[in-house]
C-alpha atoms as a PDB file:
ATOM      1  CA  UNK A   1       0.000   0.000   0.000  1.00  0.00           C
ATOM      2  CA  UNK A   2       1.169   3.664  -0.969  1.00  0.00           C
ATOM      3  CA  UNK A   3       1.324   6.332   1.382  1.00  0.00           C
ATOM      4  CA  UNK A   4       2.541   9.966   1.047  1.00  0.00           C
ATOM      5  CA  UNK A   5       4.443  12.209   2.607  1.00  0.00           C
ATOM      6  CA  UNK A   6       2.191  13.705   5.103  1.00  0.00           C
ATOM      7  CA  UNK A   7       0.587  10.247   6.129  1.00  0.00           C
ATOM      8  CA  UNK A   8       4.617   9.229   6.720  1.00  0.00           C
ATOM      9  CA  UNK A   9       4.808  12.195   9.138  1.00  0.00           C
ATOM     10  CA  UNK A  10       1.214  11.033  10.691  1.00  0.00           C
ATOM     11  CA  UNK A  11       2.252   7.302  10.918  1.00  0.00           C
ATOM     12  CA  UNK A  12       5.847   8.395  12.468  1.00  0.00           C
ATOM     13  CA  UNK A  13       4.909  11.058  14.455  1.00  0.00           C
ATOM     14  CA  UNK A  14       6.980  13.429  13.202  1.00  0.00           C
ATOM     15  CA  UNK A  15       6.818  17.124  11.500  1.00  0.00           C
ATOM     16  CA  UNK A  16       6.748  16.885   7.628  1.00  0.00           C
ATOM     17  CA  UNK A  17      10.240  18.246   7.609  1.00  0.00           C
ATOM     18  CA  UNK A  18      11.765  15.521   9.685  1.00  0.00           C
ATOM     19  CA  UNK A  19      10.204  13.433   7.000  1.00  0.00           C
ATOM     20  CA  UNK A  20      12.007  15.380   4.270  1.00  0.00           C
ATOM     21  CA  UNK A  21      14.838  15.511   6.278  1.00  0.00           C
ATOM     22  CA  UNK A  22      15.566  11.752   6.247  1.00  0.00           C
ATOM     23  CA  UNK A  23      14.848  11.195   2.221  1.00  0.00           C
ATOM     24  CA  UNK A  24      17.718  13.748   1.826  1.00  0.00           C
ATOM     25  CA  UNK A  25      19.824  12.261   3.572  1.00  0.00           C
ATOM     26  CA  UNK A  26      18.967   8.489   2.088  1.00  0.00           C
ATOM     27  CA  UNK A  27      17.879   6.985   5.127  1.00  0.00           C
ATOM     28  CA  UNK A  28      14.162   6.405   4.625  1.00  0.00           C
ATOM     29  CA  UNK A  29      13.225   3.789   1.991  1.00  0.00           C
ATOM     30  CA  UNK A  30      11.192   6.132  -1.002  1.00  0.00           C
ATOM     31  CA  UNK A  31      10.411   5.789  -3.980  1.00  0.00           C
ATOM     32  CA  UNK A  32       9.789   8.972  -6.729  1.00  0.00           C
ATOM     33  CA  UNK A  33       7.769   8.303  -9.267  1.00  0.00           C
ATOM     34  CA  UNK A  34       6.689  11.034 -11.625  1.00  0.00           C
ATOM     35  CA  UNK A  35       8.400  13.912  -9.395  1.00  0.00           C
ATOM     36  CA  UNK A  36       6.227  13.013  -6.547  1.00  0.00           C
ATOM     37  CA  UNK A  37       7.749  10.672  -3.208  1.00  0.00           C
ATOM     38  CA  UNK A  38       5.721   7.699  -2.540  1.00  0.00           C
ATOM     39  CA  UNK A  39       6.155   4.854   0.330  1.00  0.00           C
ATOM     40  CA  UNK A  40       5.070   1.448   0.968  1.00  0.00           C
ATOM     41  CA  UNK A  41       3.546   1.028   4.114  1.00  0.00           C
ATOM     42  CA  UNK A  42       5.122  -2.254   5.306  1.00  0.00           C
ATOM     43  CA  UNK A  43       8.418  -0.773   4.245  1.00  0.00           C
ATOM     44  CA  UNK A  44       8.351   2.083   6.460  1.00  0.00           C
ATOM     45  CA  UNK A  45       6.758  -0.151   9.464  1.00  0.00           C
ATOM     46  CA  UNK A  46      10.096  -2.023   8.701  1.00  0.00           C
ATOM     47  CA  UNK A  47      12.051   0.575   8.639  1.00  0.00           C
ATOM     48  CA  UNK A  48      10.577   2.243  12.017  1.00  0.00           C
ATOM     49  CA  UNK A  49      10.969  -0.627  13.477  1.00  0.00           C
ATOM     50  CA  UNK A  50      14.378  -1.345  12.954  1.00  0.00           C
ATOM     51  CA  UNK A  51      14.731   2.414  14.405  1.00  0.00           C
ATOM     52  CA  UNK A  52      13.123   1.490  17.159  1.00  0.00           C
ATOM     53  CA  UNK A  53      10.563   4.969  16.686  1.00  0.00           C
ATOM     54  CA  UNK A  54       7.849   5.831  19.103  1.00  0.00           C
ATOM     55  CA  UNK A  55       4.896   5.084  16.249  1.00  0.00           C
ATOM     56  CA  UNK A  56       1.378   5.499  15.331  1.00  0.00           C
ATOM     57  CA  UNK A  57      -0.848   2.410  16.557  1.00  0.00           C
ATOM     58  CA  UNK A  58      -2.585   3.204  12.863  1.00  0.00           C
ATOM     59  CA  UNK A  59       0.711   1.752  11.166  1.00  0.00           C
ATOM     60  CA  UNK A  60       0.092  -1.642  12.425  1.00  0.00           C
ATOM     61  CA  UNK A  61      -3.709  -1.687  11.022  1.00  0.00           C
ATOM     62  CA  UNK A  62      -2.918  -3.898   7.734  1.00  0.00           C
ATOM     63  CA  UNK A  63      -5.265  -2.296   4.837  1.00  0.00           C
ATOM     64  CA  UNK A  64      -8.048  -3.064   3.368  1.00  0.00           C
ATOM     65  CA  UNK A  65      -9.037  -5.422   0.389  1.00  0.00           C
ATOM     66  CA  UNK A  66      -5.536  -7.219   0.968  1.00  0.00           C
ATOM     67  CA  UNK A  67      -5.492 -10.167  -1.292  1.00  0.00           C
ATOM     68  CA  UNK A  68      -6.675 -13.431   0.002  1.00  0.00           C
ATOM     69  CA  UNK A  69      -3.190 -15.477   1.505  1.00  0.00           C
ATOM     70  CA  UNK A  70      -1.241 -17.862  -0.758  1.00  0.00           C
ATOM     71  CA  UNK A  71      -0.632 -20.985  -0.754  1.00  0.00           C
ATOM     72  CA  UNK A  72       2.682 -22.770  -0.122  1.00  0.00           C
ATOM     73  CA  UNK A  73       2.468 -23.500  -4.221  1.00  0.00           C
ATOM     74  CA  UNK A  74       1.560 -20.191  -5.115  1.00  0.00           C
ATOM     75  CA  UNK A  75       4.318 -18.406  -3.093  1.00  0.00           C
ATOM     76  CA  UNK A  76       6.994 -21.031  -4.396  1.00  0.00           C
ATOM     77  CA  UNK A  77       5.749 -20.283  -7.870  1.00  0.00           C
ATOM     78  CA  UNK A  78       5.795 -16.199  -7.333  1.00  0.00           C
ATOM     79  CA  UNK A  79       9.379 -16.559  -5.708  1.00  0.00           C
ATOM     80  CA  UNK A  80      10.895 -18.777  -8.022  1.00  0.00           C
ATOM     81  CA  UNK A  81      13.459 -22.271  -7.412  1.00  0.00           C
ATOM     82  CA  UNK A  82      17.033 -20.935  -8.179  1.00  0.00           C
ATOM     83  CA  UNK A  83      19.889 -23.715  -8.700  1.00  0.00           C
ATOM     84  CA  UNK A  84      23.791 -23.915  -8.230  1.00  0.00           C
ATOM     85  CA  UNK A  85      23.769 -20.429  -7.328  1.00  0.00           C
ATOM     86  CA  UNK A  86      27.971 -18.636  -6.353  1.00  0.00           C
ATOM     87  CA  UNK A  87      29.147 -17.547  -3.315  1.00  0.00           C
ATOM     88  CA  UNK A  88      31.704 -18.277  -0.858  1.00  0.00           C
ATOM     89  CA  UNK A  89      30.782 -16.703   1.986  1.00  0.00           C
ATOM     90  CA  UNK A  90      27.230 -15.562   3.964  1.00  0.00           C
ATOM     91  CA  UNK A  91      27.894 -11.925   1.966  1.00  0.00           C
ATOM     92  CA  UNK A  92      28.503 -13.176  -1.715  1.00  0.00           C
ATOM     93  CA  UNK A  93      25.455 -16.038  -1.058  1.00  0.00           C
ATOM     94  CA  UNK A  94      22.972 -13.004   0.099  1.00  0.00           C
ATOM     95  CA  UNK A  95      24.116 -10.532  -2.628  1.00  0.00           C
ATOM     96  CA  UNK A  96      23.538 -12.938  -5.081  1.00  0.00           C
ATOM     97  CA  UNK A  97      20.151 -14.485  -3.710  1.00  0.00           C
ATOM     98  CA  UNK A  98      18.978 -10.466  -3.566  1.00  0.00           C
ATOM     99  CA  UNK A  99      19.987 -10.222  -7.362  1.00  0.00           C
ATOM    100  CA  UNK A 100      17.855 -13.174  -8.509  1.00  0.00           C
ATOM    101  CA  UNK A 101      14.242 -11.902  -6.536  1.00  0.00           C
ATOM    102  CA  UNK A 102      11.888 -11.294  -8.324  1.00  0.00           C
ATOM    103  CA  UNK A 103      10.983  -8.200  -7.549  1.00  0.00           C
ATOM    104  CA  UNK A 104       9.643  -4.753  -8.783  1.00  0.00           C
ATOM    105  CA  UNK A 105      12.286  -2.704 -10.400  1.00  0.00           C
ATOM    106  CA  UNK A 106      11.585   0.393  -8.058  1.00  0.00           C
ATOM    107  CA  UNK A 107      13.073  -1.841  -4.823  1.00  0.00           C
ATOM    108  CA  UNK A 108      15.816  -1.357  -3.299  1.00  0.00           C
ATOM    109  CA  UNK A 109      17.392  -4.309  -3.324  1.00  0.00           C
ATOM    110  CA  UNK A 110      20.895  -2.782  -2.336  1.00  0.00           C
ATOM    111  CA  UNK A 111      18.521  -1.756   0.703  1.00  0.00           C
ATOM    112  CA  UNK A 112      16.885  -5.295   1.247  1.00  0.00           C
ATOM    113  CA  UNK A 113      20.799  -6.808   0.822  1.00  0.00           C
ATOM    114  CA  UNK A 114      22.025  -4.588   3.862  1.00  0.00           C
ATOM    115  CA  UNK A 115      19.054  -5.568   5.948  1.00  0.00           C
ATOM    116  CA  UNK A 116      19.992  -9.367   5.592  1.00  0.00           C
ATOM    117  CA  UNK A 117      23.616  -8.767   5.878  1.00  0.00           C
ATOM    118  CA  UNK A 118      22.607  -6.822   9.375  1.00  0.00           C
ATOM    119  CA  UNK A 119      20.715  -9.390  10.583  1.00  0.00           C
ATOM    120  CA  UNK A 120      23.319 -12.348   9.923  1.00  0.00           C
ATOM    121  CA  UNK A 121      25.937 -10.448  11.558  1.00  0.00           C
ATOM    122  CA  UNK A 122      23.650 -10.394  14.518  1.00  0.00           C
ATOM    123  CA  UNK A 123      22.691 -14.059  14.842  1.00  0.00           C
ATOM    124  CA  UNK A 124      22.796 -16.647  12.045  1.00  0.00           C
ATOM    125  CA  UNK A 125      19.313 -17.543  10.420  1.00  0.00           C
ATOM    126  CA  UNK A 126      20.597 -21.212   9.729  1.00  0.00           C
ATOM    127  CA  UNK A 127      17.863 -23.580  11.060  1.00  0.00           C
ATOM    128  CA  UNK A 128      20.019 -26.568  10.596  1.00  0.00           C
ATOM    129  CA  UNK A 129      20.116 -29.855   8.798  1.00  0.00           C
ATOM    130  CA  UNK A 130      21.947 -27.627   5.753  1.00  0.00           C
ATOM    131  CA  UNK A 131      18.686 -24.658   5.329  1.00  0.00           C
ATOM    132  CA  UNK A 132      19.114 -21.240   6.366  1.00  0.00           C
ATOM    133  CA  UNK A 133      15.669 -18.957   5.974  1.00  0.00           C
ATOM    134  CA  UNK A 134      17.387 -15.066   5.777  1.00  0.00           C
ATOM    135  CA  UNK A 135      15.598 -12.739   7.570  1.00  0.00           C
ATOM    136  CA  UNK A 136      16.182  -9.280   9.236  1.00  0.00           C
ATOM    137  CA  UNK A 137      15.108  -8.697  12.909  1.00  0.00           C
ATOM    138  CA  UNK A 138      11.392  -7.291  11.587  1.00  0.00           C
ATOM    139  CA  UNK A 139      10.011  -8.870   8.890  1.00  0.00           C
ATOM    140  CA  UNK A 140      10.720  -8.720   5.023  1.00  0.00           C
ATOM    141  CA  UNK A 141       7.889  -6.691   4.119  1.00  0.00           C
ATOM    142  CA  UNK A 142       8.394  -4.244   0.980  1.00  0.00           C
ATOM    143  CA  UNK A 143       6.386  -3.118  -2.321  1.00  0.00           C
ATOM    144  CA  UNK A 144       5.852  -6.206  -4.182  1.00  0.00           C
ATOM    145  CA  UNK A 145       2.369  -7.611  -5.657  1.00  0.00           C
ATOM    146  CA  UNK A 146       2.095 -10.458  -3.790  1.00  0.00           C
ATOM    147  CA  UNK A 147       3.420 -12.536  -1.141  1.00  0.00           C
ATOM    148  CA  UNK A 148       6.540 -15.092  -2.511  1.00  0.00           C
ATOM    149  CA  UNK A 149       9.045 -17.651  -1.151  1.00  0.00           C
ATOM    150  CA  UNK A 150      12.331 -17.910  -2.984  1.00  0.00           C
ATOM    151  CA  UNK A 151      14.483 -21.277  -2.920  1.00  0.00           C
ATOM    152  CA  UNK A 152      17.843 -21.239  -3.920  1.00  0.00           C
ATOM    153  CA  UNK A 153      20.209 -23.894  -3.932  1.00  0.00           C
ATOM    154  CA  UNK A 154      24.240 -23.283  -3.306  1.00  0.00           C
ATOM    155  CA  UNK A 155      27.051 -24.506  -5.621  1.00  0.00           C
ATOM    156  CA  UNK A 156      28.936 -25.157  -2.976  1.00  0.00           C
ATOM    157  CA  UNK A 157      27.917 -25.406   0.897  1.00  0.00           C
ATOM    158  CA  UNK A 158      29.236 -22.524   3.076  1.00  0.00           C
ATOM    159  CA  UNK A 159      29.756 -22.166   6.608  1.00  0.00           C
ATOM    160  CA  UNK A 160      26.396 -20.405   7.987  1.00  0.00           C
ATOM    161  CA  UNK A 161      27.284 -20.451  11.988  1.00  0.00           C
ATOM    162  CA  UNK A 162      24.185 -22.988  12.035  1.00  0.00           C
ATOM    163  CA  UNK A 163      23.140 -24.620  15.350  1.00  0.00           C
ATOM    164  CA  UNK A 164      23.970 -28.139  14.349  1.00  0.00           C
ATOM    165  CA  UNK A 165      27.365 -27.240  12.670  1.00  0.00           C
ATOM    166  CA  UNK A 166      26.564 -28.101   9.259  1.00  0.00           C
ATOM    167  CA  UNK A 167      27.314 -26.080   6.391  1.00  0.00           C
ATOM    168  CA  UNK A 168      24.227 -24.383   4.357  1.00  0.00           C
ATOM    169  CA  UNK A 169      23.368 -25.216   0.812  1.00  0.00           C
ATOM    170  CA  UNK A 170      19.822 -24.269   0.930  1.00  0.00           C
ATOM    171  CA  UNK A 171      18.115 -20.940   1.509  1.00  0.00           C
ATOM    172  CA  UNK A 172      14.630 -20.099   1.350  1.00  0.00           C
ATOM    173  CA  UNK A 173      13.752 -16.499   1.530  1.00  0.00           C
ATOM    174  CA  UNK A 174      10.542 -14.645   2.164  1.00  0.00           C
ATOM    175  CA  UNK A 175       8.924 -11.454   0.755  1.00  0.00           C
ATOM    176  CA  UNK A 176       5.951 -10.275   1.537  1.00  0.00           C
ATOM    177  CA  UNK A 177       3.469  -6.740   1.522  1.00  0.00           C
ATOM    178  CA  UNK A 178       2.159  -7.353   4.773  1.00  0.00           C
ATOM    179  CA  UNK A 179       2.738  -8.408   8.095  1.00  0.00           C
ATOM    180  CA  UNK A 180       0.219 -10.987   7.942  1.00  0.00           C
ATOM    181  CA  UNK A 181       1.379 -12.489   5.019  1.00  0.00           C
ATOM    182  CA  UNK A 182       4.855 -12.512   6.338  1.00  0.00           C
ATOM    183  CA  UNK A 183       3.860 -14.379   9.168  1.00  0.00           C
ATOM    184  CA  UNK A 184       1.007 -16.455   7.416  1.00  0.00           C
ATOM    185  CA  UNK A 185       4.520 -17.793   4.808  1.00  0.00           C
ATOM    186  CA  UNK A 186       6.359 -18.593   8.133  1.00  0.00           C
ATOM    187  CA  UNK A 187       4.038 -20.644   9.311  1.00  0.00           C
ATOM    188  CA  UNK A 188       3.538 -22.487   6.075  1.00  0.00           C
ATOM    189  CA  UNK A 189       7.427 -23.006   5.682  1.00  0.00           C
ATOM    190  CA  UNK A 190       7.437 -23.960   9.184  1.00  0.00           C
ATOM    191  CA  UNK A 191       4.926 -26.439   8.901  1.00  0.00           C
ATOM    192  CA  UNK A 192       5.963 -27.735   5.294  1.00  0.00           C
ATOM    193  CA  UNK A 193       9.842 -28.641   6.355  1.00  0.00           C
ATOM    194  CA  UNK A 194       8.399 -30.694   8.638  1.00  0.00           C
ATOM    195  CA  UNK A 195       6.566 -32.871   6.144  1.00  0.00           C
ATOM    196  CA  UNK A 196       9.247 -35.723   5.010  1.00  0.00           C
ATOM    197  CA  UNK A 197       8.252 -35.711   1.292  1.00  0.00           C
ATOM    198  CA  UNK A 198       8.546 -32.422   0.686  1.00  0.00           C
ATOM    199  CA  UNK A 199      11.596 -31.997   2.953  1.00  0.00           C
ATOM    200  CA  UNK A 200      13.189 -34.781   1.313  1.00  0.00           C
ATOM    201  CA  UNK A 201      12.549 -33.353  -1.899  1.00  0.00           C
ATOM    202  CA  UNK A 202      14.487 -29.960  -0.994  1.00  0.00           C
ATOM    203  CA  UNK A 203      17.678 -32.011   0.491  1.00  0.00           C
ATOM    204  CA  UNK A 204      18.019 -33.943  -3.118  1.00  0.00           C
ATOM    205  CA  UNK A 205      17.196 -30.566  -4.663  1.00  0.00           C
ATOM    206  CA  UNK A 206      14.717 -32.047  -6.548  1.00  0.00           C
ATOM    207  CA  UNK A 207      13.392 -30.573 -10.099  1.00  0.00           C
ATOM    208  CA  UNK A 208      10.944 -27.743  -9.876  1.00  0.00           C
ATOM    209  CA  UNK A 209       8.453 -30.096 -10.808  1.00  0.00           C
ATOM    210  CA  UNK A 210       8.481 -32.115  -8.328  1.00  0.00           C
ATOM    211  CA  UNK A 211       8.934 -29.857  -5.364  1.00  0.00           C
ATOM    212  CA  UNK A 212       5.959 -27.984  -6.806  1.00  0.00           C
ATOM    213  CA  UNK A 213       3.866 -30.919  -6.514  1.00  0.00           C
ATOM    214  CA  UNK A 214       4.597 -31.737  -2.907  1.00  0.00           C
ATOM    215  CA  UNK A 215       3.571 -28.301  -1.684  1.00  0.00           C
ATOM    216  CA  UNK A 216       0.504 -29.025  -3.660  1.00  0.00           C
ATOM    217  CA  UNK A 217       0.315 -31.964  -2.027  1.00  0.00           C
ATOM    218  CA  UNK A 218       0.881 -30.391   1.473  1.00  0.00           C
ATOM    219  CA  UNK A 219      -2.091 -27.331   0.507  1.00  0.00           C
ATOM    220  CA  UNK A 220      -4.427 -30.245  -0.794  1.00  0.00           C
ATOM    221  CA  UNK A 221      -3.905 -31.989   2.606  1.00  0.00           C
ATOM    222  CA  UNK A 222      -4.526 -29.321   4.694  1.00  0.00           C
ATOM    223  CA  UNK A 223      -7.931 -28.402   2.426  1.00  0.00           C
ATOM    224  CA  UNK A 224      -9.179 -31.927   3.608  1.00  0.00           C
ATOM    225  CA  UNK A 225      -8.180 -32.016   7.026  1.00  0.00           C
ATOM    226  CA  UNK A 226      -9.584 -28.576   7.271  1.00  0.00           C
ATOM    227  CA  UNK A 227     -13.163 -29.701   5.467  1.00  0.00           C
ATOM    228  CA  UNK A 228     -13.196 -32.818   7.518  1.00  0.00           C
ATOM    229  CA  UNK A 229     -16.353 -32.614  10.506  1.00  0.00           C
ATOM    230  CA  UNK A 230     -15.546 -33.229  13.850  1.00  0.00           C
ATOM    231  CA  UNK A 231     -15.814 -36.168  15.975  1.00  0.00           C
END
C-alpha cells in the first residue's frame, strides 16, 4: 500500500520536515515516481521498526481489500526455485540471492541486501540440517504484488554459523506486503519442512516439478483435514 508524505509524518509522528529531512539524507526507503515521493507502508513499518521509533498504533492496522493469503504453491511459484547459485561466503550467497528476486524494479534491493547482511551479523538464520531462511530482525515486508518464497540452492555449501554445525546449501527467503502475510509464509514453511516428502525433496534438490507438486500436495492436505467434521 502507498502512502505519502504527510501520512509518513502522521504514521511516524513526526513534523513533515523531519520526513524530508531523512529522504535527503537516504535513510528512509522512497520511492519517486513522476516527481512526486511515494512509500510502501510495510516498508516504512520495517524501517521504524528497525529504528526502534515511538509510532502510530494506525501503522500496524494492515489495509483493506488485501489479497486473500497464498498458498505454499503459489508463493513457491511467485518466488521462483534458483539452482547452483555462487558464493563463498554468507555476503557473496545473500548478494547474489537479492539479485535473482523477483521483484519490482523500483526496490531497493541494495537496501533489502544490507538488511539481511545486518541481521546475519547479529545471529545466524541457519535452522540446521543444511537450510538457512534469511531474515532481518522485523520482517521482510516491501512493495511487491504479492506474497513469494524464494528457494535457492548453493554450488557449494558454506559455513552459515548454524546450530547443528553443518554447512548451508539451501536458503529459502521470504517477501511479503504485509505483516500478515509474512507471518502467514512462516508458518507455512514452518509447517511444510516438517513434512518428510517435501523436505526430502528440498535435500536432493529435486526438479521444480516435483517440489511444486509436494507443496501441492501439502495445501491439498490441509484443504481436507480442514473440510473434515468433527468427531
Amino acid at each position: 500500500m502507498q502512502i505519502t508524505v504527510r501520512e509518513v509524518a502522521k504514521l511516524l509522528k513526526v513534523s513533515e520536515k523531519t520526513v524530508y529531512r531523512w529522504i535527503t539524507q537516504g535513510d528512509l526507503p522512497v520511492y519517486r515516481i513522476n516527481d512526486q515521493y511515494s512509500f510502501n507502508r510495510a516498508e516504512i513499518l520495517q524501517w521504524a521498526t528497525a529504528k526502534k521509533l515511538n509510532v502510530s498504533d494506525e501503522i500496524f492496522k494492515e489495509p483493506k481489500g488485501e489479497e486473500p493469503l497464498p498458498t505454499l504453491g503459489e508463493a513457491l511459484h511467485a518466488g521462483g526455485i534458483f539452482y547452483r547459485l555462487e558464493g563463498g561466503d554468507k555476503d557473496a550467497v545473500l548478494r547474489t540471492i537479492v539479485e535473482s528476486l523477483r521483484l519490482p524494479d523500483e526496490v531497493d534491493r541494495k537496501f533489502l541486501r544490507k538488511v539481511l547482511v545486518a541481521r546475519e551479523e547479529l545471529c545466524s538464520t541457519a535452522i540446521g540440517d543444511g537450510m538457512a531462511i534469511p531474515h532481518p530482525r522485523s520482517p521482510v515486508v516491501m512493495h511487491v504484488p504479492r506474497a513469494q518464497i524464494t528457494l535457492c540452492f548453493l554450488e557449494h555449501p558454506i559455513e552459515y554459523g548454524a546450530p547443528d554445525g553443518q554447512p548451508v546449501q539451501v536458503l529459502f527467503t521470504l517477501i511479503s506486503p504485509t505483516l500478515r502475510a509474512h507471518l502467514h509464509l512462516l508458518s507455512l514453511l514452518s509447517a511444510a519442512l516438517k513434512d518428510e516428502g517435501f523436505r526430502g525433496a528440498v535435500k536432493r534438490q529435486a526438479s521444480r516439478e516435483e517440489i511444486y507438486a509436494e507443496a501441492r500436495r501439502i495445501a491439498e492436505h490441509s484443504q481436507v483435514r480442514v473440510s473434515e467434521p468433527s468427531r
